[in-house]
PDB file of N, CA and C in Angstrom:
ATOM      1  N   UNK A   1      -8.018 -10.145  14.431  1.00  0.00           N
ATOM      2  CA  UNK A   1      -7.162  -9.228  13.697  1.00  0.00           C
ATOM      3  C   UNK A   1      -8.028  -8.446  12.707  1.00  0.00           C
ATOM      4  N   UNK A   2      -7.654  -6.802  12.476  1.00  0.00           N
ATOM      5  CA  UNK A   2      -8.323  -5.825  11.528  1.00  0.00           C
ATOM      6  C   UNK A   2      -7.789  -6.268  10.227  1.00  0.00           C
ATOM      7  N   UNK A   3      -9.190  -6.170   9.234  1.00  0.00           N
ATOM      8  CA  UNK A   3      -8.349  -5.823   7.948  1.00  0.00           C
ATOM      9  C   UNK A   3      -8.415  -4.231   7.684  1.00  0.00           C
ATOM     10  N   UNK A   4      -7.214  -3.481   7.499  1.00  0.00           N
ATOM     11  CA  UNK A   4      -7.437  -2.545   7.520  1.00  0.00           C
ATOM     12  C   UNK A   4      -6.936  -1.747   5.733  1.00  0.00           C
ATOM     13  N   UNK A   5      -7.766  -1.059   5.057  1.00  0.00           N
ATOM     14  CA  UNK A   5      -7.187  -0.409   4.173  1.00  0.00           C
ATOM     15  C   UNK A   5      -6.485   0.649   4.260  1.00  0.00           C
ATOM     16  N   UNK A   6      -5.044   0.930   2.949  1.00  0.00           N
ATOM     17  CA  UNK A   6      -4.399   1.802   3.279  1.00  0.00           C
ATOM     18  C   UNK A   6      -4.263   2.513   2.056  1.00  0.00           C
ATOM     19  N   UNK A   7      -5.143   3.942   1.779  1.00  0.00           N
ATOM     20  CA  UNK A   7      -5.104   4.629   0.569  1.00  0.00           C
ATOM     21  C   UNK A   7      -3.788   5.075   0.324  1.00  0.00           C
ATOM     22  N   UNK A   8      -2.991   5.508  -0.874  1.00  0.00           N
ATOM     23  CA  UNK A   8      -1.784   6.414  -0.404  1.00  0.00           C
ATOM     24  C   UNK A   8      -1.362   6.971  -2.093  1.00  0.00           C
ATOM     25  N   UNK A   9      -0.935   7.684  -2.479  1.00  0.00           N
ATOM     26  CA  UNK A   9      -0.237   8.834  -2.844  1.00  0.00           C
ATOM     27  C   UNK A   9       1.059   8.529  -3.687  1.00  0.00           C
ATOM     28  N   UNK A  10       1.150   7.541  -4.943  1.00  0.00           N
ATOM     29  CA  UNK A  10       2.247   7.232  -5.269  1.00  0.00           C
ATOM     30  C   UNK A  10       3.138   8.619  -6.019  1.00  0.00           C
ATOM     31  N   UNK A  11       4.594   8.463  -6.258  1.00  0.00           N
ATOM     32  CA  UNK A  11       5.038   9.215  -6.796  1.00  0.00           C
ATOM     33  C   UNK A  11       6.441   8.332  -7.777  1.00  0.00           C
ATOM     34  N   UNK A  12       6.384   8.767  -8.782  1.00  0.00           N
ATOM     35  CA  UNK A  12       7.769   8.212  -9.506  1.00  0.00           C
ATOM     36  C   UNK A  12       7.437   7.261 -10.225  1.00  0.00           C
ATOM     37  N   UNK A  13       6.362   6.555  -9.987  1.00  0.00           N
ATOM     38  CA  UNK A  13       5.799   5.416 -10.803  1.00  0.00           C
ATOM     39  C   UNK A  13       5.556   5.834 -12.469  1.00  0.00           C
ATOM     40  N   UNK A  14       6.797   5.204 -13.701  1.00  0.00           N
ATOM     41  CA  UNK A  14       6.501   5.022 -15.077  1.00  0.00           C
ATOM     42  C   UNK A  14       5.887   4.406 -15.665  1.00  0.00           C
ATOM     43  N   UNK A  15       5.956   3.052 -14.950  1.00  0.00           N
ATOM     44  CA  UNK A  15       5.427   2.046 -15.836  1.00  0.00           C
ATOM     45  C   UNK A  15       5.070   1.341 -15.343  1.00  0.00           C
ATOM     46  N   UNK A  16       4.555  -0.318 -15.352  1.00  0.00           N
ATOM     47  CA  UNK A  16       4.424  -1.366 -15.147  1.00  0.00           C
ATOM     48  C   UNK A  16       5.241  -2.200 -14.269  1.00  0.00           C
ATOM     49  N   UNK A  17       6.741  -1.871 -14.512  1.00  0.00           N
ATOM     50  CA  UNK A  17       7.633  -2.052 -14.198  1.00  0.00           C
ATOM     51  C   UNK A  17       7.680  -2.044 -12.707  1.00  0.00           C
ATOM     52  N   UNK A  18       7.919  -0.509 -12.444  1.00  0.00           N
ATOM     53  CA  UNK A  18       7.378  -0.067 -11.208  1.00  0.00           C
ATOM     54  C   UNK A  18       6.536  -0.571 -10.452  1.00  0.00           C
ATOM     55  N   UNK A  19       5.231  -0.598 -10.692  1.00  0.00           N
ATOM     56  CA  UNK A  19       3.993  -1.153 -10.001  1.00  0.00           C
ATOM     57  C   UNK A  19       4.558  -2.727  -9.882  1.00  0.00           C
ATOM     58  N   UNK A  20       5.134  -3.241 -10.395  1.00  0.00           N
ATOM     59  CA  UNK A  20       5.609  -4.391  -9.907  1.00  0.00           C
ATOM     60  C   UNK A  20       6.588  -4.979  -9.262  1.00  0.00           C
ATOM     61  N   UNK A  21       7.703  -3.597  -8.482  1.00  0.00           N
ATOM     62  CA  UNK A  21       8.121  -3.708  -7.516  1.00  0.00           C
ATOM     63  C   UNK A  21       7.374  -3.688  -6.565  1.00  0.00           C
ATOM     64  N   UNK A  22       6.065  -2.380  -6.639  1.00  0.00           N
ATOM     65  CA  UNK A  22       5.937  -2.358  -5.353  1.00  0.00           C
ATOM     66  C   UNK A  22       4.366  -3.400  -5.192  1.00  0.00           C
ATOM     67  N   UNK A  23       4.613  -3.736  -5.950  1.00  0.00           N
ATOM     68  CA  UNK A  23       3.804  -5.287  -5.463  1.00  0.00           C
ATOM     69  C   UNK A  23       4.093  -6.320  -4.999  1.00  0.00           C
ATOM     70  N   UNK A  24       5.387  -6.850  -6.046  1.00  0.00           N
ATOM     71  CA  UNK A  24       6.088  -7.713  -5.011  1.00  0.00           C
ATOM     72  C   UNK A  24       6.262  -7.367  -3.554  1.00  0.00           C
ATOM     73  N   UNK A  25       6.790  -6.045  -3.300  1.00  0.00           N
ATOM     74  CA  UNK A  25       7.411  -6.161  -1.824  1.00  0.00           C
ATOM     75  C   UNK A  25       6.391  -6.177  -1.023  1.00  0.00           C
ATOM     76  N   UNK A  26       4.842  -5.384  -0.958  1.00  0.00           N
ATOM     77  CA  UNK A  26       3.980  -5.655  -0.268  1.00  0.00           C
ATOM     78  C   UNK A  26       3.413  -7.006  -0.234  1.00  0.00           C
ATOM     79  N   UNK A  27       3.739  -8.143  -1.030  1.00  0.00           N
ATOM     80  CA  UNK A  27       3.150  -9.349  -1.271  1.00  0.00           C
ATOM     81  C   UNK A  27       4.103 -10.159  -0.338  1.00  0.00           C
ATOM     82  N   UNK A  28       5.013  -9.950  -0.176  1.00  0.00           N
ATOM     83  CA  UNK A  28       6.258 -10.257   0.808  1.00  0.00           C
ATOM     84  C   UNK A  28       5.365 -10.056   2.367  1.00  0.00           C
ATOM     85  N   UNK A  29       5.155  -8.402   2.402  1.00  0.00           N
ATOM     86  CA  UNK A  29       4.453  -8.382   3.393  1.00  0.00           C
ATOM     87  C   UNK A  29       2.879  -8.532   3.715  1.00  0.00           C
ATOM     88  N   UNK A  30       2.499  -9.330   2.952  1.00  0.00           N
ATOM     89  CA  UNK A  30       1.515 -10.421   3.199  1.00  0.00           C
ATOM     90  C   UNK A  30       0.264  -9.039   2.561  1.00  0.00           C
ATOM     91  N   UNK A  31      -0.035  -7.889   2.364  1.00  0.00           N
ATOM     92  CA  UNK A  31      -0.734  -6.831   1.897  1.00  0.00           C
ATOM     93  C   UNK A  31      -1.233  -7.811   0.509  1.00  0.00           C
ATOM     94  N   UNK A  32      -3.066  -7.567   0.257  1.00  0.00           N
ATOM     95  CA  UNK A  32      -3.434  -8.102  -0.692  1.00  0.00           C
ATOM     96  C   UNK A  32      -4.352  -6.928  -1.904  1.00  0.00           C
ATOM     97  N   UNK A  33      -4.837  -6.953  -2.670  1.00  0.00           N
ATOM     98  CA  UNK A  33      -5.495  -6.354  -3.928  1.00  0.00           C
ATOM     99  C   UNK A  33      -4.649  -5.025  -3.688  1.00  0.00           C
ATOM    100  N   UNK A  34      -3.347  -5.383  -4.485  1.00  0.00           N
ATOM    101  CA  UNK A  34      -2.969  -3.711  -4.237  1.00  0.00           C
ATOM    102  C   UNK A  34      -3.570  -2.974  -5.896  1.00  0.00           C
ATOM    103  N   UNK A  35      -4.404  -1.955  -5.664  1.00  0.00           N
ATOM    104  CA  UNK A  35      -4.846  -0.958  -7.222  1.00  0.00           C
ATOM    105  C   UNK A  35      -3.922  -0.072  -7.045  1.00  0.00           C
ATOM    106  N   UNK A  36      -3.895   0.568  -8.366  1.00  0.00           N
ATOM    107  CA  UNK A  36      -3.106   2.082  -8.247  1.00  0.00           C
ATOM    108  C   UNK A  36      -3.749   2.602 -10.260  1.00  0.00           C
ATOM    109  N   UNK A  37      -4.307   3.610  -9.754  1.00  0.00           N
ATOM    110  CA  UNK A  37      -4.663   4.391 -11.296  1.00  0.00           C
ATOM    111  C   UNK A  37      -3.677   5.574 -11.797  1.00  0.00           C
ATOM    112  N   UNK A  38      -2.624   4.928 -12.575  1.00  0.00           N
ATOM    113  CA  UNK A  38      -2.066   6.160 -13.492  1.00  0.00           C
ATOM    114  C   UNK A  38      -2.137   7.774 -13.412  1.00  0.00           C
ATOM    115  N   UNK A  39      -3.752   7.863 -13.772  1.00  0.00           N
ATOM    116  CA  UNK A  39      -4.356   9.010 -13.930  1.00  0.00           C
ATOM    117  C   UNK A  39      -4.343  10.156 -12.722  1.00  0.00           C
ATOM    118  N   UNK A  40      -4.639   9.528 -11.485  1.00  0.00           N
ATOM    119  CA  UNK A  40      -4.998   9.905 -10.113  1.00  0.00           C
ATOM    120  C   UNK A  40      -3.340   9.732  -9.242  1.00  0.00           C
ATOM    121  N   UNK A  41      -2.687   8.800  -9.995  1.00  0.00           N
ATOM    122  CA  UNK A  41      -1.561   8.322  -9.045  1.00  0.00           C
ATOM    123  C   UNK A  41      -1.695   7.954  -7.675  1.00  0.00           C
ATOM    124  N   UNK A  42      -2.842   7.590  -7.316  1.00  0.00           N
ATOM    125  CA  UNK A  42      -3.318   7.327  -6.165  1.00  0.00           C
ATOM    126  C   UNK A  42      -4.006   5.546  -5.965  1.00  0.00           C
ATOM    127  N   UNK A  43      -3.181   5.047  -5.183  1.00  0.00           N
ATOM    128  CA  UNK A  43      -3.120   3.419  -5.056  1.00  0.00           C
ATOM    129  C   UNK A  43      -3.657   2.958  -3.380  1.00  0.00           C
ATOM    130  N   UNK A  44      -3.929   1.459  -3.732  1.00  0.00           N
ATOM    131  CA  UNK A  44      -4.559   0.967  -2.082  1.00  0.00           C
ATOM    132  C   UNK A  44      -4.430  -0.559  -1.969  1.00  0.00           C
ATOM    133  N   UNK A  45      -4.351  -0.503  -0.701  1.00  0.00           N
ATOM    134  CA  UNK A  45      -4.418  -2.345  -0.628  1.00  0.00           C
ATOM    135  C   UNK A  45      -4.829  -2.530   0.616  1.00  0.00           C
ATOM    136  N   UNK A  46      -4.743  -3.419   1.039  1.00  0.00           N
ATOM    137  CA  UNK A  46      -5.479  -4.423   2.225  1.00  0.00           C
ATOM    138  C   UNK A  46      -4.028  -4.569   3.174  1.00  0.00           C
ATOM    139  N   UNK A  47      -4.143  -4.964   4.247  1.00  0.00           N
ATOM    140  CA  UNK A  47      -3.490  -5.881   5.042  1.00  0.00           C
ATOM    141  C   UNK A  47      -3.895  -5.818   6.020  1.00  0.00           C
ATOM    142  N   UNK A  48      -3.364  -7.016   7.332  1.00  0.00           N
ATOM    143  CA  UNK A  48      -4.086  -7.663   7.964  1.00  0.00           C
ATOM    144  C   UNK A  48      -3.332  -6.843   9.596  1.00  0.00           C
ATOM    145  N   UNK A  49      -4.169  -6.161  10.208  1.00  0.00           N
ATOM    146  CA  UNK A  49      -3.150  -6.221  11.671  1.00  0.00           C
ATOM    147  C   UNK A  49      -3.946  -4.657  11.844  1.00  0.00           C
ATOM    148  N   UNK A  50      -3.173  -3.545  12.598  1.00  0.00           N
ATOM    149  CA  UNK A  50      -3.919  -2.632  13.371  1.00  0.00           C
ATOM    150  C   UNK A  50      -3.466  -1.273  12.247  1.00  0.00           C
ATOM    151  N   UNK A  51      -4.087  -0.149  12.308  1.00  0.00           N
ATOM    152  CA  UNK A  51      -3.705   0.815  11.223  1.00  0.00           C
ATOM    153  C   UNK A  51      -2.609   1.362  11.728  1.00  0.00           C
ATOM    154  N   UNK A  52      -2.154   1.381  13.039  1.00  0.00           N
ATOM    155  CA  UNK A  52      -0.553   1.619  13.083  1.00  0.00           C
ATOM    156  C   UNK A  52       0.556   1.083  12.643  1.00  0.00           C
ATOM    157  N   UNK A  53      -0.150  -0.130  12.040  1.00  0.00           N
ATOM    158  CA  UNK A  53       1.139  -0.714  11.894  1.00  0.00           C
ATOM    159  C   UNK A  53       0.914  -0.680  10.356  1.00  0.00           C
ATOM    160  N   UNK A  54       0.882   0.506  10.091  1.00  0.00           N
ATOM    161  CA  UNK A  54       0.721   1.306   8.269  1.00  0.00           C
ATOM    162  C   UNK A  54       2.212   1.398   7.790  1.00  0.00           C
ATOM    163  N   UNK A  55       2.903   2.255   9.305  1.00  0.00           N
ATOM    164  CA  UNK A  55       4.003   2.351   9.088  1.00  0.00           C
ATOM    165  C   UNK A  55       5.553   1.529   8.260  1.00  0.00           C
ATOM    166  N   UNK A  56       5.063   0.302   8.683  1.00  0.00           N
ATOM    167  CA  UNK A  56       6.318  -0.941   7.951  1.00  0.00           C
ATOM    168  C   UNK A  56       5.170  -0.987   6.648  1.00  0.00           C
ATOM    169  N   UNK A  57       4.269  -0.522   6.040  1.00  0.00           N
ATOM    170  CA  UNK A  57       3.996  -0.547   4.953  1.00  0.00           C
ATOM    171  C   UNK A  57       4.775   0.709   3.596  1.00  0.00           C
ATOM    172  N   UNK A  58       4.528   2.209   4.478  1.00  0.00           N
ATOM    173  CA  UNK A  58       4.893   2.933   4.122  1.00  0.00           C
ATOM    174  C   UNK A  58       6.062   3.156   3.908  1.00  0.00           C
ATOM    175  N   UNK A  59       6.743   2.530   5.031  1.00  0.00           N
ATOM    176  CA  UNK A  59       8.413   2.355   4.736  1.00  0.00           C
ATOM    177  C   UNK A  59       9.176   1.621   3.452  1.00  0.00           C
ATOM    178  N   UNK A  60       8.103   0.228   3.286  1.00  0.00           N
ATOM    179  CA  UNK A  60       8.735  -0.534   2.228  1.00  0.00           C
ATOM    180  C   UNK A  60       8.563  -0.128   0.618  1.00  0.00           C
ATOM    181  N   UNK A  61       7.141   0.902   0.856  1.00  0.00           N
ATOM    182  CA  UNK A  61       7.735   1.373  -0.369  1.00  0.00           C
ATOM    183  C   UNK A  61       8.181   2.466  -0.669  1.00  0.00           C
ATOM    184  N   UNK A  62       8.610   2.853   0.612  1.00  0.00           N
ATOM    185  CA  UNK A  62       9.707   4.010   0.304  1.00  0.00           C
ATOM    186  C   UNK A  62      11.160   2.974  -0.372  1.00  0.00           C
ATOM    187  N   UNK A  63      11.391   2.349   0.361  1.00  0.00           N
ATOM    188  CA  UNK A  63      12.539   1.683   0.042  1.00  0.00           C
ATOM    189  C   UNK A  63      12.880   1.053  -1.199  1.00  0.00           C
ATOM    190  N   UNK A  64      11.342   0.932  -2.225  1.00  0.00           N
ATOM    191  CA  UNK A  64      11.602   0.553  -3.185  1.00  0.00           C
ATOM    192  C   UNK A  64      12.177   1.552  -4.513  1.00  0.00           C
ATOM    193  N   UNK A  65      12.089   2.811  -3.615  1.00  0.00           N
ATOM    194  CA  UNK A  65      12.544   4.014  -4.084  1.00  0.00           C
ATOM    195  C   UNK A  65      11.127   4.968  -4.864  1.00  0.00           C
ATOM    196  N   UNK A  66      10.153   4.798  -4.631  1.00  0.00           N
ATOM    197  CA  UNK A  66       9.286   5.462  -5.092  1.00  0.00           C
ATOM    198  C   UNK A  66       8.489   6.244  -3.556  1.00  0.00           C
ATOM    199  N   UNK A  67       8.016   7.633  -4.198  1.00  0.00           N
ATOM    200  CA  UNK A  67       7.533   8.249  -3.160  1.00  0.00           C
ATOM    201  C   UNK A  67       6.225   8.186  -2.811  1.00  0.00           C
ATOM    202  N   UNK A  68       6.246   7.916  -1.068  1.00  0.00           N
ATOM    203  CA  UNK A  68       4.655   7.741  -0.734  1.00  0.00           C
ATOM    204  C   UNK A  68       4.008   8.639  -0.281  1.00  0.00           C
ATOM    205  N   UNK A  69       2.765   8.987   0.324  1.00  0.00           N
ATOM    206  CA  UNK A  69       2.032   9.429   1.042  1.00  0.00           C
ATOM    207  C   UNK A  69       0.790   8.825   1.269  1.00  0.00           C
ATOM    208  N   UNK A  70       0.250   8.661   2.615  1.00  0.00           N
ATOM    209  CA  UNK A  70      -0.413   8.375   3.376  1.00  0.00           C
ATOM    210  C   UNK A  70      -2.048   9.648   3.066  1.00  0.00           C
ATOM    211  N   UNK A  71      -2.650   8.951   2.533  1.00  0.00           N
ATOM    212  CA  UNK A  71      -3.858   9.728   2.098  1.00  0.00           C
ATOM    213  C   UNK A  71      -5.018   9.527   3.269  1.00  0.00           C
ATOM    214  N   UNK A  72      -5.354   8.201   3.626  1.00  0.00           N
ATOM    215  CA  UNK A  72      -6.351   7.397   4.430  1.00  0.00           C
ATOM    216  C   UNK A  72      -5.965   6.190   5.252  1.00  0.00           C
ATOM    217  N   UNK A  73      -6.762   5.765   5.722  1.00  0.00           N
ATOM    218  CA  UNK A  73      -6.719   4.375   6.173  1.00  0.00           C
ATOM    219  C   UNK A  73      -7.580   4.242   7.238  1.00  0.00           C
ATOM    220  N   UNK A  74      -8.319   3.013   7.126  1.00  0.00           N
ATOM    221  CA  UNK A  74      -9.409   2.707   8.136  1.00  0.00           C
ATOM    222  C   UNK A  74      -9.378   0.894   8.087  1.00  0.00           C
ATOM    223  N   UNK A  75     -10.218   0.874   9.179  1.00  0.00           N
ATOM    224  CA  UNK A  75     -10.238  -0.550   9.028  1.00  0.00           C
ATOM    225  C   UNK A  75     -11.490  -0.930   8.440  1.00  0.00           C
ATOM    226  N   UNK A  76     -11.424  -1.678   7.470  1.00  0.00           N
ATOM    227  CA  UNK A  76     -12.326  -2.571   6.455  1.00  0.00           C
ATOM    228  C   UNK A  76     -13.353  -3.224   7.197  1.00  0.00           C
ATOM    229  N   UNK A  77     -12.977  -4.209   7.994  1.00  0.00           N
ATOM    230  CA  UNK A  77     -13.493  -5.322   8.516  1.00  0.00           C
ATOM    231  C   UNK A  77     -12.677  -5.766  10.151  1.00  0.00           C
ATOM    232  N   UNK A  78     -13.565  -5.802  11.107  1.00  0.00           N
ATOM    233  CA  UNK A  78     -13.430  -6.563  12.332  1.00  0.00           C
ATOM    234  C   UNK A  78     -12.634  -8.468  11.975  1.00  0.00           C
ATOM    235  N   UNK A  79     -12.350  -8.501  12.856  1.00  0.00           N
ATOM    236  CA  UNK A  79     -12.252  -9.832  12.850  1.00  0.00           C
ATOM    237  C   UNK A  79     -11.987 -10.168  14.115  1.00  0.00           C
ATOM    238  N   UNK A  80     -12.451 -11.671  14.050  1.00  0.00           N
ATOM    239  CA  UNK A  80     -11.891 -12.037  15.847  1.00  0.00           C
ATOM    240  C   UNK A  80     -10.638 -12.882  15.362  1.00  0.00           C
TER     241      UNK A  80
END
């Protein structure tokens, strides 16, 4: 299995608050070191599986009600 990173494009994010929805829910979906800088509004994390399957990432935090975009994504690391 890939680890693949997924750069992306937050929007709506105030506070702390925020960033800790959408941590929890990616932590749900198993996604690890999620960053995100204020300044740039631009955040990333890890998870484990193929870069198509970005999609059930991008979705969940749409759902947490904050807006995404899809900046990058590559895979990190091979794995067998």
């Amino acid at each position: 299995m890939n680890k693949v990173r997924l750069v992306v494009k937050l929007t709506g994010i105030r506070c702390a608050g925020c960033l800790n929805s959408i941590d929890r829910i990616l932590t749900i979906l198993d996604a690890e070191k999620f960053e995100y800088d204020f300044y740039s509004t631009i955040g990333s994390f890890y998870f484990k599986g193929e870069i198509e399957d970005e999609i059930t990432y991008l979705k969940a935090i749409e759902k947490t009600g904050y807006g995404v975009m899809k900046l990058s994504s590559y895979i990190d690391k091979l794995e067998d």
